[in-house]
PDB file of N, CA and C in Angstrom:
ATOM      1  N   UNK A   1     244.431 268.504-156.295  1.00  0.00           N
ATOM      2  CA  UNK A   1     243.273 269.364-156.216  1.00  0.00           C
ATOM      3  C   UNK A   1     243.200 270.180-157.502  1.00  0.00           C
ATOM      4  N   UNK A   2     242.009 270.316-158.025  1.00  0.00           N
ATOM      5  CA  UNK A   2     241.783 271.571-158.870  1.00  0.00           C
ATOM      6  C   UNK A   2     240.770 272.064-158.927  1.00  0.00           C
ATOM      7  N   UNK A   3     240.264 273.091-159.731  1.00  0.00           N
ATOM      8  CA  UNK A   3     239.246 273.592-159.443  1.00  0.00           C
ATOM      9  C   UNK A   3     237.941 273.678-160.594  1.00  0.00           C
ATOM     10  N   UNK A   4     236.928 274.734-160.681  1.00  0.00           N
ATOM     11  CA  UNK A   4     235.809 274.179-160.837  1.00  0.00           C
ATOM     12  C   UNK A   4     234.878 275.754-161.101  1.00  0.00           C
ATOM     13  N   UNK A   5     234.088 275.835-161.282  1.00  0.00           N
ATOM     14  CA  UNK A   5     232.880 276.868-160.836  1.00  0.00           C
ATOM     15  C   UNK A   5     231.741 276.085-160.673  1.00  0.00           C
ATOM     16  N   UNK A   6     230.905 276.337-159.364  1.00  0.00           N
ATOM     17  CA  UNK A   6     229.979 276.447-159.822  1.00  0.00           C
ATOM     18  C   UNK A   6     228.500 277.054-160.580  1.00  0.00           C
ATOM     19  N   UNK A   7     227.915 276.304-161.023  1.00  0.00           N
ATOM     20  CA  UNK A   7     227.173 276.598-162.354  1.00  0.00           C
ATOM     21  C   UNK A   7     225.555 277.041-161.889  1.00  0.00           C
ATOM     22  N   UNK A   8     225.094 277.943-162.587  1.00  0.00           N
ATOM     23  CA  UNK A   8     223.798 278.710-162.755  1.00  0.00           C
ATOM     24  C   UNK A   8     222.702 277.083-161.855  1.00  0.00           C
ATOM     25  N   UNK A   9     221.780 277.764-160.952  1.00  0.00           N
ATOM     26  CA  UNK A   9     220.968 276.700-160.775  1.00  0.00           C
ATOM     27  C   UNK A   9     221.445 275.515-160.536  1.00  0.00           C
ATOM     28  N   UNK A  10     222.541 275.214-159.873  1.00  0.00           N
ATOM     29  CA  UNK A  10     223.322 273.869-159.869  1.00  0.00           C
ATOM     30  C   UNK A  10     222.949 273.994-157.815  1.00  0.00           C
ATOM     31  N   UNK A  11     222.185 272.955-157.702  1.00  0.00           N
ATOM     32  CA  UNK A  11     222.207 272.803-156.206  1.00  0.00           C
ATOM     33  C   UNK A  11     223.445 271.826-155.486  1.00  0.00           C
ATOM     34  N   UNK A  12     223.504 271.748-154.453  1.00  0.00           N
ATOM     35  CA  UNK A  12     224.657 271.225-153.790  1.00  0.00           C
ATOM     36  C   UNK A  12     224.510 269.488-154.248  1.00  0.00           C
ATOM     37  N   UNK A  13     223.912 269.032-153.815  1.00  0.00           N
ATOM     38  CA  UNK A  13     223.530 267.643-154.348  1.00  0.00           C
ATOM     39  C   UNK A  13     224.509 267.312-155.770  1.00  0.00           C
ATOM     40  N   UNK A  14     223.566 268.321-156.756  1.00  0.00           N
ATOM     41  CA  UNK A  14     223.863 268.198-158.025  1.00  0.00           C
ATOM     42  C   UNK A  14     225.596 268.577-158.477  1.00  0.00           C
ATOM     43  N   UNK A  15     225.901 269.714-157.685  1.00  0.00           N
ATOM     44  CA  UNK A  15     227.252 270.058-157.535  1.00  0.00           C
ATOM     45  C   UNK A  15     228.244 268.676-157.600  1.00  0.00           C
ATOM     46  N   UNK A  16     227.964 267.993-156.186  1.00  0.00           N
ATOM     47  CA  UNK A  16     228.917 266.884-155.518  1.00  0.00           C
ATOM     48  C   UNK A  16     228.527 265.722-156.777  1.00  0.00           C
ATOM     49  N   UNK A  17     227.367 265.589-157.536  1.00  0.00           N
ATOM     50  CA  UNK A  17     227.201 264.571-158.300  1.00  0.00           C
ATOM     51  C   UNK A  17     227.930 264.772-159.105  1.00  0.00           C
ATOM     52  N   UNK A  18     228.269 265.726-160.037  1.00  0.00           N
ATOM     53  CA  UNK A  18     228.337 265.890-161.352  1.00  0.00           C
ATOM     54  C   UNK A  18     230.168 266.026-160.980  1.00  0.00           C
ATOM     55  N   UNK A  19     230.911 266.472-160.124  1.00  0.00           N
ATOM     56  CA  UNK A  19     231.741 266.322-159.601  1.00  0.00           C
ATOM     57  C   UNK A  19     232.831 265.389-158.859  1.00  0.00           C
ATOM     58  N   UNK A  20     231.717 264.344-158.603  1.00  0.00           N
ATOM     59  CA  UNK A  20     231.902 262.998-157.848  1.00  0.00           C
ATOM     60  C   UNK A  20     232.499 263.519-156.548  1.00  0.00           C
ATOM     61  N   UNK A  21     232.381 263.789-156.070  1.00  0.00           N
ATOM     62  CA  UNK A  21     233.319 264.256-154.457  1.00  0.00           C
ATOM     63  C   UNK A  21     232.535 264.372-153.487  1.00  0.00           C
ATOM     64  N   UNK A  22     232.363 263.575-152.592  1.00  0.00           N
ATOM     65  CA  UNK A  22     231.761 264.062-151.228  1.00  0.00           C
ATOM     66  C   UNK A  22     231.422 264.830-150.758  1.00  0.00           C
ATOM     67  N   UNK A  23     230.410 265.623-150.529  1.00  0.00           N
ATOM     68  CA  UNK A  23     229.725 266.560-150.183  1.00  0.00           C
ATOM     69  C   UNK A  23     231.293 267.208-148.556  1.00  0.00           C
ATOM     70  N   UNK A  24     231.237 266.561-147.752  1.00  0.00           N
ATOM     71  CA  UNK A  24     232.241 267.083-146.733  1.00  0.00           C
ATOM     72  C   UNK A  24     233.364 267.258-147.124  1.00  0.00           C
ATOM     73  N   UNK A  25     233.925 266.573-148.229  1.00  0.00           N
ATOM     74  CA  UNK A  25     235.474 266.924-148.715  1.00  0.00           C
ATOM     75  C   UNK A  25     235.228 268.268-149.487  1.00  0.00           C
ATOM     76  N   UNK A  26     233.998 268.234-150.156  1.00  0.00           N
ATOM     77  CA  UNK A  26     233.903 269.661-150.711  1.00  0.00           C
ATOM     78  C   UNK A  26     233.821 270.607-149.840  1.00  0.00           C
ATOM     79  N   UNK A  27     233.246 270.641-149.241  1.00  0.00           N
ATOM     80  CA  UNK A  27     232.898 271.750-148.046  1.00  0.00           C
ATOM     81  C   UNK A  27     234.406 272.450-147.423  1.00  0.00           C
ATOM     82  N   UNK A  28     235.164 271.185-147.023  1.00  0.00           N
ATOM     83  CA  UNK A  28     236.346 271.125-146.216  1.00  0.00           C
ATOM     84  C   UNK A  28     237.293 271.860-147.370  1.00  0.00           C
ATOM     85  N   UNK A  29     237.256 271.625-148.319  1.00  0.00           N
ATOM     86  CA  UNK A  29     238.562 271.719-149.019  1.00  0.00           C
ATOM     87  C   UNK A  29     238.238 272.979-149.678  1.00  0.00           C
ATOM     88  N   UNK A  30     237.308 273.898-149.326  1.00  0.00           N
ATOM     89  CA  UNK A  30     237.007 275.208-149.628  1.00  0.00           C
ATOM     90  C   UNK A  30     236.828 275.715-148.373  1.00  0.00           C
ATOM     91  N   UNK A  31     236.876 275.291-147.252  1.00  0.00           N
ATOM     92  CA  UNK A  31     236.885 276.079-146.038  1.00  0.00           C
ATOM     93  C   UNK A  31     235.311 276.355-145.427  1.00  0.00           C
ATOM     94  N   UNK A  32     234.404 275.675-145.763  1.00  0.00           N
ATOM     95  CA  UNK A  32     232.977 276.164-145.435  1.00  0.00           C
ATOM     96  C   UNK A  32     232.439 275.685-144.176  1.00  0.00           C
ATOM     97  N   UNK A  33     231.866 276.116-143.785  1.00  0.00           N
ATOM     98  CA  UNK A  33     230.826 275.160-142.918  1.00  0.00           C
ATOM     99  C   UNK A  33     229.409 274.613-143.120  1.00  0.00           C
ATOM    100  N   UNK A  34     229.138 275.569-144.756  1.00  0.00           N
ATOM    101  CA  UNK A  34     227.793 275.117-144.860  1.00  0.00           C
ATOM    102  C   UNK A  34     227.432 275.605-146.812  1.00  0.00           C
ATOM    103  N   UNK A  35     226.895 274.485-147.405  1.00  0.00           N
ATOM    104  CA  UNK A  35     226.881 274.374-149.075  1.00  0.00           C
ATOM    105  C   UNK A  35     226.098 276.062-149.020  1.00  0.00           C
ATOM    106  N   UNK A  36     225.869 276.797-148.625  1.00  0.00           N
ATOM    107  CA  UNK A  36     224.850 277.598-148.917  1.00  0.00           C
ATOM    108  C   UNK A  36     226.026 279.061-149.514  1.00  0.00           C
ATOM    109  N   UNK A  37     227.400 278.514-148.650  1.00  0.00           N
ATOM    110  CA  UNK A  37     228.670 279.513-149.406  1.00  0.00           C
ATOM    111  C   UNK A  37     229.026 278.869-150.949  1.00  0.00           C
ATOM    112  N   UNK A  38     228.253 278.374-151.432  1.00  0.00           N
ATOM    113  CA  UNK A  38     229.151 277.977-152.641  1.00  0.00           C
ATOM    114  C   UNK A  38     228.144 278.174-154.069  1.00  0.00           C
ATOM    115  N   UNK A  39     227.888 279.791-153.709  1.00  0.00           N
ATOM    116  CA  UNK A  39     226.957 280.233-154.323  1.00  0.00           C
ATOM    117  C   UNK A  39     227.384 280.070-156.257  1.00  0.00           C
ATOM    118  N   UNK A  40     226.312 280.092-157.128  1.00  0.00           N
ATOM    119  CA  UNK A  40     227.124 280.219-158.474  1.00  0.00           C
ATOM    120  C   UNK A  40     227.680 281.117-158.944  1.00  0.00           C
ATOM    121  N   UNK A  41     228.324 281.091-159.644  1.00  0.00           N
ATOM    122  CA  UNK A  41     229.936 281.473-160.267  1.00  0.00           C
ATOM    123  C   UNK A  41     230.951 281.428-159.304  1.00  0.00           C
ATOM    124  N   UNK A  42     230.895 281.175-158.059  1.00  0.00           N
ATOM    125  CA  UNK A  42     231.769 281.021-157.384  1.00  0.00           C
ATOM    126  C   UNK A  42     232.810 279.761-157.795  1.00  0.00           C
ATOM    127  N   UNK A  43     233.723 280.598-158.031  1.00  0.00           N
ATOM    128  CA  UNK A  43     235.515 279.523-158.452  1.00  0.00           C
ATOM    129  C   UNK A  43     235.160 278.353-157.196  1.00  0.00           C
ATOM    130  N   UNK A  44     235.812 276.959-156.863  1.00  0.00           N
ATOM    131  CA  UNK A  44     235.688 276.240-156.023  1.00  0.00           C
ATOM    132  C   UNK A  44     237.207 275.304-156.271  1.00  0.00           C
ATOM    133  N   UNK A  45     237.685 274.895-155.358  1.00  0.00           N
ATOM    134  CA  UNK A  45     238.306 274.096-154.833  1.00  0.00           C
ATOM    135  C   UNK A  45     238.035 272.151-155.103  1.00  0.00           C
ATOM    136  N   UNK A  46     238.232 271.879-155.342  1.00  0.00           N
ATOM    137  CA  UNK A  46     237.797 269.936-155.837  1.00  0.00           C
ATOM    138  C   UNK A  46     238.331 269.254-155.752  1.00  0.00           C
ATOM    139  N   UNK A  47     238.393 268.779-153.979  1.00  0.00           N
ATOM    140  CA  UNK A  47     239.879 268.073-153.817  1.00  0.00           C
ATOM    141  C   UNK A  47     240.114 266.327-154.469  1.00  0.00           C
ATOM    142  N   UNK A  48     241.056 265.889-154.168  1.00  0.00           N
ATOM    143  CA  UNK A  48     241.100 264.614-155.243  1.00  0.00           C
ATOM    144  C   UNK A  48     241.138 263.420-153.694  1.00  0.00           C
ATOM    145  N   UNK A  49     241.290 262.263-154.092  1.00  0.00           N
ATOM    146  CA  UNK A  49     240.904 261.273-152.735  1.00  0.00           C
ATOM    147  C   UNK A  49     241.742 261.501-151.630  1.00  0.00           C
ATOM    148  N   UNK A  50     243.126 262.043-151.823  1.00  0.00           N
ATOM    149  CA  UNK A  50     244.303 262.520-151.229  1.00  0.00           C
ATOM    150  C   UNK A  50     243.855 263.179-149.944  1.00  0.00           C
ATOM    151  N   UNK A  51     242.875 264.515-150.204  1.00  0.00           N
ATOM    152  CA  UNK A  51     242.583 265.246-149.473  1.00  0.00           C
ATOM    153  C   UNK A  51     242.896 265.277-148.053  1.00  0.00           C
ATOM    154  N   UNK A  52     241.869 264.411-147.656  1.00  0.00           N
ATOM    155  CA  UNK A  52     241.319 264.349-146.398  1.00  0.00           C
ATOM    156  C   UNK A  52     242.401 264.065-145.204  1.00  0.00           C
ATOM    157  N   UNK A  53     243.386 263.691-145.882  1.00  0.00           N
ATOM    158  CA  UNK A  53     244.592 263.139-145.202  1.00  0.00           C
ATOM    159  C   UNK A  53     245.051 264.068-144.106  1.00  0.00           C
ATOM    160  N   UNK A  54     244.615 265.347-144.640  1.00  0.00           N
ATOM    161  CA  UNK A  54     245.322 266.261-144.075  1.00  0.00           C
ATOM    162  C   UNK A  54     244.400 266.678-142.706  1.00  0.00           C
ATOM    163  N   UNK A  55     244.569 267.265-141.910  1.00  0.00           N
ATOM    164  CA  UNK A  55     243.861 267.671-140.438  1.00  0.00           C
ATOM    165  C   UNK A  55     244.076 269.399-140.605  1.00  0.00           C
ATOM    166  N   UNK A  56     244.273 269.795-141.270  1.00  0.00           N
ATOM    167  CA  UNK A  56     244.591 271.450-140.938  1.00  0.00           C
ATOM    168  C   UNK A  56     243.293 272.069-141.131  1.00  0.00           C
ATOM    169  N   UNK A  57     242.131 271.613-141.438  1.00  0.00           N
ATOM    170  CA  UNK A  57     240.264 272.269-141.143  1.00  0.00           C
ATOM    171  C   UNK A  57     239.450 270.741-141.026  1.00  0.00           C
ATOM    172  N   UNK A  58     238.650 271.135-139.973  1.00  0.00           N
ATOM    173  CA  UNK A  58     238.079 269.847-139.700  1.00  0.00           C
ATOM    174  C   UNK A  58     236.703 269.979-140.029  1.00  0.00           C
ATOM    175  N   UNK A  59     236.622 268.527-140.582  1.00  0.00           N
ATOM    176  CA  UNK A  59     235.370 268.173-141.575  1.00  0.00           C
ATOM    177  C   UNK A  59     234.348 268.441-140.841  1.00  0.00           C
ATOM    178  N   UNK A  60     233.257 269.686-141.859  1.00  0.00           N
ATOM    179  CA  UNK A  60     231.997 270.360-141.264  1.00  0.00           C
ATOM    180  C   UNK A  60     230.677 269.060-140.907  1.00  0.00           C
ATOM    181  N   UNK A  61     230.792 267.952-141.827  1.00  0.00           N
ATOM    182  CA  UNK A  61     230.016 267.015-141.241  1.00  0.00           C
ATOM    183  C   UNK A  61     230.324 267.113-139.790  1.00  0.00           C
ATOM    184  N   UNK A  62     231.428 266.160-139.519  1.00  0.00           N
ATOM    185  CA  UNK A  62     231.585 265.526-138.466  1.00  0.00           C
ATOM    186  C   UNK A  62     232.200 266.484-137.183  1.00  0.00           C
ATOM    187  N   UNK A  63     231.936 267.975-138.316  1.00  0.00           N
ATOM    188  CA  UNK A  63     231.940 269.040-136.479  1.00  0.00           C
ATOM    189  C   UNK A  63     230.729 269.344-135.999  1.00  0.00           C
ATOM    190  N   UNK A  64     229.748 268.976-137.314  1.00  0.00           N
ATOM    191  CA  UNK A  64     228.139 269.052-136.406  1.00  0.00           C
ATOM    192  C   UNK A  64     227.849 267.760-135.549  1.00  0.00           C
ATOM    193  N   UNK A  65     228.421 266.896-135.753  1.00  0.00           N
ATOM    194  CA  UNK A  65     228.007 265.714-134.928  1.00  0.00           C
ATOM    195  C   UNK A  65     228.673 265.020-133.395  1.00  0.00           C
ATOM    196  N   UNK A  66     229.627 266.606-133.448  1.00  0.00           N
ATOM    197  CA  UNK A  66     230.996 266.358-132.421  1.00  0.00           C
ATOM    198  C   UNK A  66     230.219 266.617-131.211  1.00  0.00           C
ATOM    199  N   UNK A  67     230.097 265.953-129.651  1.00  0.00           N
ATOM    200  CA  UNK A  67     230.124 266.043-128.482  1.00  0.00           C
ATOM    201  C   UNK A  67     230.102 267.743-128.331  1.00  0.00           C
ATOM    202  N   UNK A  68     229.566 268.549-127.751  1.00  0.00           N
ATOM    203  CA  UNK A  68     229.654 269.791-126.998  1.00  0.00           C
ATOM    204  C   UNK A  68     230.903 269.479-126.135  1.00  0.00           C
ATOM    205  N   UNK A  69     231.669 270.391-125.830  1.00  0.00           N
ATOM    206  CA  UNK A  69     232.879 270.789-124.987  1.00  0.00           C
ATOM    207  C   UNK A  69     232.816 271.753-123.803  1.00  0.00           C
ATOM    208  N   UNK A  70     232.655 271.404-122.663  1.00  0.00           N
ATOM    209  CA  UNK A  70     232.816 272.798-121.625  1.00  0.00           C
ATOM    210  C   UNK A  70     233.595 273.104-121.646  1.00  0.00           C
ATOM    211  N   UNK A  71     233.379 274.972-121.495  1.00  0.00           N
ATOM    212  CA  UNK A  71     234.243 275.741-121.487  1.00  0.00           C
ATOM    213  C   UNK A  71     235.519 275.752-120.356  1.00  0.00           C
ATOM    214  N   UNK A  72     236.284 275.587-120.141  1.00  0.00           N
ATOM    215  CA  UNK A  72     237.267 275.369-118.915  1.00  0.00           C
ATOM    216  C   UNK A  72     237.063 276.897-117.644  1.00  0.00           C
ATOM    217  N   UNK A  73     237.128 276.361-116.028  1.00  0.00           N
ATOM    218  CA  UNK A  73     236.663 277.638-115.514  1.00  0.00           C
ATOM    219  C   UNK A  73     237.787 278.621-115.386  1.00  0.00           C
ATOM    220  N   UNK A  74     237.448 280.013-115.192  1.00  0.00           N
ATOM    221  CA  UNK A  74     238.521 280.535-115.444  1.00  0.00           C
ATOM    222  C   UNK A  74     239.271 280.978-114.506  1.00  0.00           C
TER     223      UNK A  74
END
């Protein structure tokens, strides 16, 4: 992993392009749930293919697309 800023007027799209990294590994590997925290000049995180390997924050894509969970009764 290393890191990065992002840059004046740089939208998320353009971010992950110019970066090459997956929009969700980025997200994940800075802790976000949503590109709108990764305002400019903000330092960033840029993980390398390795990443994802890991399970310790789970990928903000695929927690919007996760099944709802009931709450257990109490």
């Amino acid at each position: 992993m290393w890191q990065d800023r992002v840059r004046d007027d740089e939208t998320f799209d353009m971010l992950t392009a110019r970066l090459g990294v997956p929009g969700c590994m980025l997200m994940r590997a800075n802790r976000v749930f949503s590109p709108a925290w990764l305002l400019p000049g903000r330092e960033i995180d840029v993980p390398d293919a390795t990443f994802c390997l890991s399970d310790d924050f789970p990928c903000p894509v695929a927690a919007l697309h996760a099944p709802a969970t009931e709450m257990p009764p109490e």
